[in-house]
C-alpha atoms as a PDB file:
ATOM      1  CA  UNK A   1       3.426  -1.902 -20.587  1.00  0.00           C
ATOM      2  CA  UNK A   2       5.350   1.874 -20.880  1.00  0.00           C
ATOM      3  CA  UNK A   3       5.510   3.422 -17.917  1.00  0.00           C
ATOM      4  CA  UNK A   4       6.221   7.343 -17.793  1.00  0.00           C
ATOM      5  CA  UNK A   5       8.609   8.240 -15.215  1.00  0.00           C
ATOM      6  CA  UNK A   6      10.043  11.977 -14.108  1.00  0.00           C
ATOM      7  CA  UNK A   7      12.926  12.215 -11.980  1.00  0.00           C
ATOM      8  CA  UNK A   8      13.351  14.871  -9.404  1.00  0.00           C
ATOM      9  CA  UNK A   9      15.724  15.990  -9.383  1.00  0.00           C
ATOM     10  CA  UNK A  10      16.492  15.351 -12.887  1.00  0.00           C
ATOM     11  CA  UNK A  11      18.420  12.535 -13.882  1.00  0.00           C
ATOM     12  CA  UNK A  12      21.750  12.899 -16.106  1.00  0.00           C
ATOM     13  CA  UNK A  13      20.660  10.123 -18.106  1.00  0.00           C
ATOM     14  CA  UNK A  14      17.693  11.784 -19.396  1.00  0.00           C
ATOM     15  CA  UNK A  15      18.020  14.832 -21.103  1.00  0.00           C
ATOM     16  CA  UNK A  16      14.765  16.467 -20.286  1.00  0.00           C
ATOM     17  CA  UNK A  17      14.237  15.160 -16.533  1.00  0.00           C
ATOM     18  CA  UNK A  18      11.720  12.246 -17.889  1.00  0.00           C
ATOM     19  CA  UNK A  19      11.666   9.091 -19.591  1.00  0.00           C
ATOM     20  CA  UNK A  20       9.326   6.156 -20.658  1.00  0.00           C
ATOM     21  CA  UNK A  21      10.316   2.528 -19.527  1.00  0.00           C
ATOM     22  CA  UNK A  22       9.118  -0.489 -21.078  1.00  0.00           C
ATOM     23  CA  UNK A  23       8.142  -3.417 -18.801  1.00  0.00           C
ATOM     24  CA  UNK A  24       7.893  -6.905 -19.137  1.00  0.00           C
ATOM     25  CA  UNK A  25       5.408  -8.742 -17.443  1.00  0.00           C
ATOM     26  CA  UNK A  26       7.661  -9.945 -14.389  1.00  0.00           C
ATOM     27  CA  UNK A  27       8.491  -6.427 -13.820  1.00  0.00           C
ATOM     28  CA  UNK A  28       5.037  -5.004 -14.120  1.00  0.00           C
ATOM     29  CA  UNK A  29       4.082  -7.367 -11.401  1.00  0.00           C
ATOM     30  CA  UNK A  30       6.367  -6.545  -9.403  1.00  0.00           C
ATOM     31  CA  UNK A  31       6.199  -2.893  -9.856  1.00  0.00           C
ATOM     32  CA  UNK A  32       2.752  -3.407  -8.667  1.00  0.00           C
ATOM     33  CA  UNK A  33       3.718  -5.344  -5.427  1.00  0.00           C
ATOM     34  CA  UNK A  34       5.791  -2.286  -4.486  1.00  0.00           C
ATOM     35  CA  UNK A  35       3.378   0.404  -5.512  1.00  0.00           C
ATOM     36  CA  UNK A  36       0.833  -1.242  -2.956  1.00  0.00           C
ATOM     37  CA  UNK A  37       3.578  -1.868  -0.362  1.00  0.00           C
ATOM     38  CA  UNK A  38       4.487   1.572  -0.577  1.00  0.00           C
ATOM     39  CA  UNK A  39       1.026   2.752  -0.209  1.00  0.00           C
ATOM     40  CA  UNK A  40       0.626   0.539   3.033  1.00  0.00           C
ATOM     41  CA  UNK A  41       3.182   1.993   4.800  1.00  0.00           C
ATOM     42  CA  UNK A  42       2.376   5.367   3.929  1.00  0.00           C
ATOM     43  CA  UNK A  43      -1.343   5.614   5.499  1.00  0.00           C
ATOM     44  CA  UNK A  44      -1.889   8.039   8.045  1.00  0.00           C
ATOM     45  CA  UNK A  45      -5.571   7.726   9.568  1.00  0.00           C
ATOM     46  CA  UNK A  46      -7.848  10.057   9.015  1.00  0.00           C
ATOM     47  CA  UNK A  47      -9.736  11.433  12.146  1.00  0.00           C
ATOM     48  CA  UNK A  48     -13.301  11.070  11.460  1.00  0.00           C
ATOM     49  CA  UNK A  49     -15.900  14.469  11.961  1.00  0.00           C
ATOM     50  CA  UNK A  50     -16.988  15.144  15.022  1.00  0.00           C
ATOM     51  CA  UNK A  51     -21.009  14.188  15.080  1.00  0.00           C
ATOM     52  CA  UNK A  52     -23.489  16.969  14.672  1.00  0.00           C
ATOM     53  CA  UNK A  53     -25.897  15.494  17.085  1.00  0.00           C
ATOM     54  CA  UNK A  54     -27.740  18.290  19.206  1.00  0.00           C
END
């Protein structure tokens, strides 16, 4: 799996601010375990609508 990554700021070792990064399989799996933990701690609830009900 290539993954394509942009770093902000941009990194020095990149020349244009962006590279691609090959994974192996280990490291796609756990690249996935962190995207998801990341996304976990990040939720914020969502207040639902107040009803319309007359």
């Amino acid at each position: 799996m290539e993954i394509f990554v942009t770093f902000l700021p941009p990194s020095p070792h990149f020349d244009h601010g962006y590279g691609i990064i090959e994974l192996n399989d280990e490291d796609e799996e756990r690249l996935g375990r962190m995207v998801v933990s990341a996304a976990l701690e990040n939720l914020v609830s969502v207040p639902s609508a107040p009803s319309q009900a007359a």
